[in-house]
C-alpha atoms as a PDB file:
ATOM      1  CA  UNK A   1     -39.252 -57.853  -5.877  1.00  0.00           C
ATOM      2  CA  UNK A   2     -42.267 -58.521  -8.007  1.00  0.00           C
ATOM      3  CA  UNK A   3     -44.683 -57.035  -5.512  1.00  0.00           C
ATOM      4  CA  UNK A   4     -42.349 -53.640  -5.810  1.00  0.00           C
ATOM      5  CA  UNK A   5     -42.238 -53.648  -9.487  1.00  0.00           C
ATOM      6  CA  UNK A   6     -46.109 -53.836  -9.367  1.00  0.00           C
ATOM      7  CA  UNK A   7     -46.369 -51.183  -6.863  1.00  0.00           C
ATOM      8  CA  UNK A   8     -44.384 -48.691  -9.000  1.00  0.00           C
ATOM      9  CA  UNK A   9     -46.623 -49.740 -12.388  1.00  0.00           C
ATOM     10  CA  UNK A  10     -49.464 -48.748 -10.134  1.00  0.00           C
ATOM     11  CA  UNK A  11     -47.987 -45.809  -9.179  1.00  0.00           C
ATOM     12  CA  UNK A  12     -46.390 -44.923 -12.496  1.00  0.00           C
ATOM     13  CA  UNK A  13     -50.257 -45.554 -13.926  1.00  0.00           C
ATOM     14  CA  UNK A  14     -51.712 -43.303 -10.960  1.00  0.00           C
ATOM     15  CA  UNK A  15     -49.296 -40.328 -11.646  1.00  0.00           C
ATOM     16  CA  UNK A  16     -48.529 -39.787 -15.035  1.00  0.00           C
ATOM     17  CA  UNK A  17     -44.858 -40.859 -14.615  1.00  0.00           C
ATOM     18  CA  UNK A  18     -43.367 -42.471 -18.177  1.00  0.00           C
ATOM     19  CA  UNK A  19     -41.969 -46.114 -17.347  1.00  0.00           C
ATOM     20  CA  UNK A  20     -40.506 -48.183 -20.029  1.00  0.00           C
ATOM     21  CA  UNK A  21     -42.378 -50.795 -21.964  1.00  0.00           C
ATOM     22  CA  UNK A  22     -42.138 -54.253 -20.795  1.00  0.00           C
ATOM     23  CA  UNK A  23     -41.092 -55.390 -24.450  1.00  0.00           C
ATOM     24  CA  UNK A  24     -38.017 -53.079 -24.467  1.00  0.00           C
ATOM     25  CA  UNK A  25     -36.614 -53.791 -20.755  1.00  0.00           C
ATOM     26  CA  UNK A  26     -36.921 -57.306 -21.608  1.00  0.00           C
ATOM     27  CA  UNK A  27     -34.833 -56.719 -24.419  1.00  0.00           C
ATOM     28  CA  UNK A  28     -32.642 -54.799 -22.420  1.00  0.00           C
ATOM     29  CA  UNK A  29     -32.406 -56.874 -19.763  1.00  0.00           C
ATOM     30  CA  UNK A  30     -31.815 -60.094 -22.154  1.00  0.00           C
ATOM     31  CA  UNK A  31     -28.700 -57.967 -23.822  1.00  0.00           C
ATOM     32  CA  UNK A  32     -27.247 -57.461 -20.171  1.00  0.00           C
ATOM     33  CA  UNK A  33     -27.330 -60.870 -19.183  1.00  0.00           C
ATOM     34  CA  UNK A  34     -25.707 -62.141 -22.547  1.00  0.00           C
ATOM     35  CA  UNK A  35     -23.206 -59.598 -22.872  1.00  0.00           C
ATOM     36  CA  UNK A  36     -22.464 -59.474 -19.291  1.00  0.00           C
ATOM     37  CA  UNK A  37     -22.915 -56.031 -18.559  1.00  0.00           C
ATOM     38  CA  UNK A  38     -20.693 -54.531 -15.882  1.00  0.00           C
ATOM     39  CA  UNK A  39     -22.050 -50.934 -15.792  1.00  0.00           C
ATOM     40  CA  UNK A  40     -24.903 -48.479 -17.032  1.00  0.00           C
ATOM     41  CA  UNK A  41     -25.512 -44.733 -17.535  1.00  0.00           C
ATOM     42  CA  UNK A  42     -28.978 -43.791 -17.331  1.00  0.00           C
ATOM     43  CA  UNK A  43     -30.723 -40.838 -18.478  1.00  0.00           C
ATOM     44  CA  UNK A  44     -34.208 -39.926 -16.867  1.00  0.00           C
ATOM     45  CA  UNK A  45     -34.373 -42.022 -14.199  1.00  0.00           C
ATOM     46  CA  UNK A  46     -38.156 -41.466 -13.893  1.00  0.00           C
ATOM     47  CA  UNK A  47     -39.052 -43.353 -10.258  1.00  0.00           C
ATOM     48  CA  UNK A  48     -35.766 -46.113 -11.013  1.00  0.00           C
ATOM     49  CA  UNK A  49     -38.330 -48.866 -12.319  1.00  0.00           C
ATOM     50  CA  UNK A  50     -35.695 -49.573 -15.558  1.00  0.00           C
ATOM     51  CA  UNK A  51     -32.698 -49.018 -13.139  1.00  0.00           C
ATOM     52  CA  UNK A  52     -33.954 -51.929 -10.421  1.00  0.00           C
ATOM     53  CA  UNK A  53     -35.059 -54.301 -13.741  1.00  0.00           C
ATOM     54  CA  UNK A  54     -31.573 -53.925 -15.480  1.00  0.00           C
ATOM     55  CA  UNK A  55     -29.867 -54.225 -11.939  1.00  0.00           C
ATOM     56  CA  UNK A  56     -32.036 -57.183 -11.291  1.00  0.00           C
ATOM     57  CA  UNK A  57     -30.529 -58.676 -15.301  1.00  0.00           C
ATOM     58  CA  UNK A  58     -27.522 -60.107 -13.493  1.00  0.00           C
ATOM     59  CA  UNK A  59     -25.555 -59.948 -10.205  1.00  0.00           C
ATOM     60  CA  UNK A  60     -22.769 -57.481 -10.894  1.00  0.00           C
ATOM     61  CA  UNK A  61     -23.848 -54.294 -13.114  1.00  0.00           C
ATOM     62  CA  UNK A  62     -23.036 -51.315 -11.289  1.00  0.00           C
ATOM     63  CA  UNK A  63     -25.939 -48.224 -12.460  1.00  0.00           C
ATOM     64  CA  UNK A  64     -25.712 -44.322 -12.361  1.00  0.00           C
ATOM     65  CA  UNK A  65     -28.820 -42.965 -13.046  1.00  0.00           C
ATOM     66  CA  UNK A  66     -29.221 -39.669 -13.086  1.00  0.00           C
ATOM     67  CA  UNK A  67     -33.198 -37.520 -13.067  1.00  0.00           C
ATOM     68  CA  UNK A  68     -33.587 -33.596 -12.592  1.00  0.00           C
ATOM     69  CA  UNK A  69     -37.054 -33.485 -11.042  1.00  0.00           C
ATOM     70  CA  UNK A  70     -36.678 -33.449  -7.261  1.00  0.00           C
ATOM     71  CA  UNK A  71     -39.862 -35.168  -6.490  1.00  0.00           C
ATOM     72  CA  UNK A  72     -39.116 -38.450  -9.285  1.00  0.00           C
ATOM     73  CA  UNK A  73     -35.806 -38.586  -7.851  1.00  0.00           C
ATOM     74  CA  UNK A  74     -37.126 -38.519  -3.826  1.00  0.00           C
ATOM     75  CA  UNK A  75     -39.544 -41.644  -5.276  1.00  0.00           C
ATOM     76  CA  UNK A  76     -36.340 -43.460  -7.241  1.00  0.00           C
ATOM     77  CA  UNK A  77     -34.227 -43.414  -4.002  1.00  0.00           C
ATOM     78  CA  UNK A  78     -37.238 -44.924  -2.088  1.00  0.00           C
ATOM     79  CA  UNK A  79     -37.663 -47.637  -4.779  1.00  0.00           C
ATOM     80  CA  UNK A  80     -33.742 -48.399  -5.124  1.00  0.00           C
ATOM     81  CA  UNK A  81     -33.838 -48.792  -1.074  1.00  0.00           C
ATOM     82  CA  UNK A  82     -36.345 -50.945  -1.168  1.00  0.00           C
ATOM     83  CA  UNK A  83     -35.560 -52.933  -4.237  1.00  0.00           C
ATOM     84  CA  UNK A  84     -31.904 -53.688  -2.049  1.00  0.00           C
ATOM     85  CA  UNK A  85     -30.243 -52.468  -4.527  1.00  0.00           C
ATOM     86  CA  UNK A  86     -28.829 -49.169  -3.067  1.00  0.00           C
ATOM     87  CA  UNK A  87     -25.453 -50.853  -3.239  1.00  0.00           C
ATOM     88  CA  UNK A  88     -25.336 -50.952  -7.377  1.00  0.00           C
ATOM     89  CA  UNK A  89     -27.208 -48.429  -7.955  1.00  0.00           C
ATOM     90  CA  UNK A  90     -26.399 -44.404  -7.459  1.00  0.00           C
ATOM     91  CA  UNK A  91     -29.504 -42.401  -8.298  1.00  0.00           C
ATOM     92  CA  UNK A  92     -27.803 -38.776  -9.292  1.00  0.00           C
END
């Protein structure tokens, strides 16, 4: 998992694609664990780097995610397949 998430900071870095901070998923991803978070709607899904870190929070949270550029969402559904998370998360 870590090797992925590095891989799509690269290629976030590399092509101008807006990721979120690392201070506000970890806030994020602390508030999911501790409120145990069943599902999330996501705007902008970018190339799904927030969607696989707040899937990745705990082992139930169910994720729509939804991005209207064809070529960010063609790179989330790669990521989400590869992450293994293709199961909670649907990448609209």
């Amino acid at each position: 998992m870590k090797e992925l998430i590095l891989e799509m900071e690269r290629y976030a870095g590399a092509n101008n694609v807006p990721i979120i901070e690392f201070e506000s998923i970890k806030f994020i991803m602390k508030y999911i664990k501790l409120n145990k978070v069943k599902s999330i709607l996501e705007l902008g899904t970018a190339i799904g780097y927030s969607a696989i870190l707040m899937a990745n929070a705990n082992d139930f949270c169910e994720i729509t995610t939804i991005e209207k550029d064809d070529k960010r969402y063609r790179e989330a559904v790669k990521n989400v397949n590869k992450s293994g998370f293709d199961k909670r998360i649907e990448v609209v």
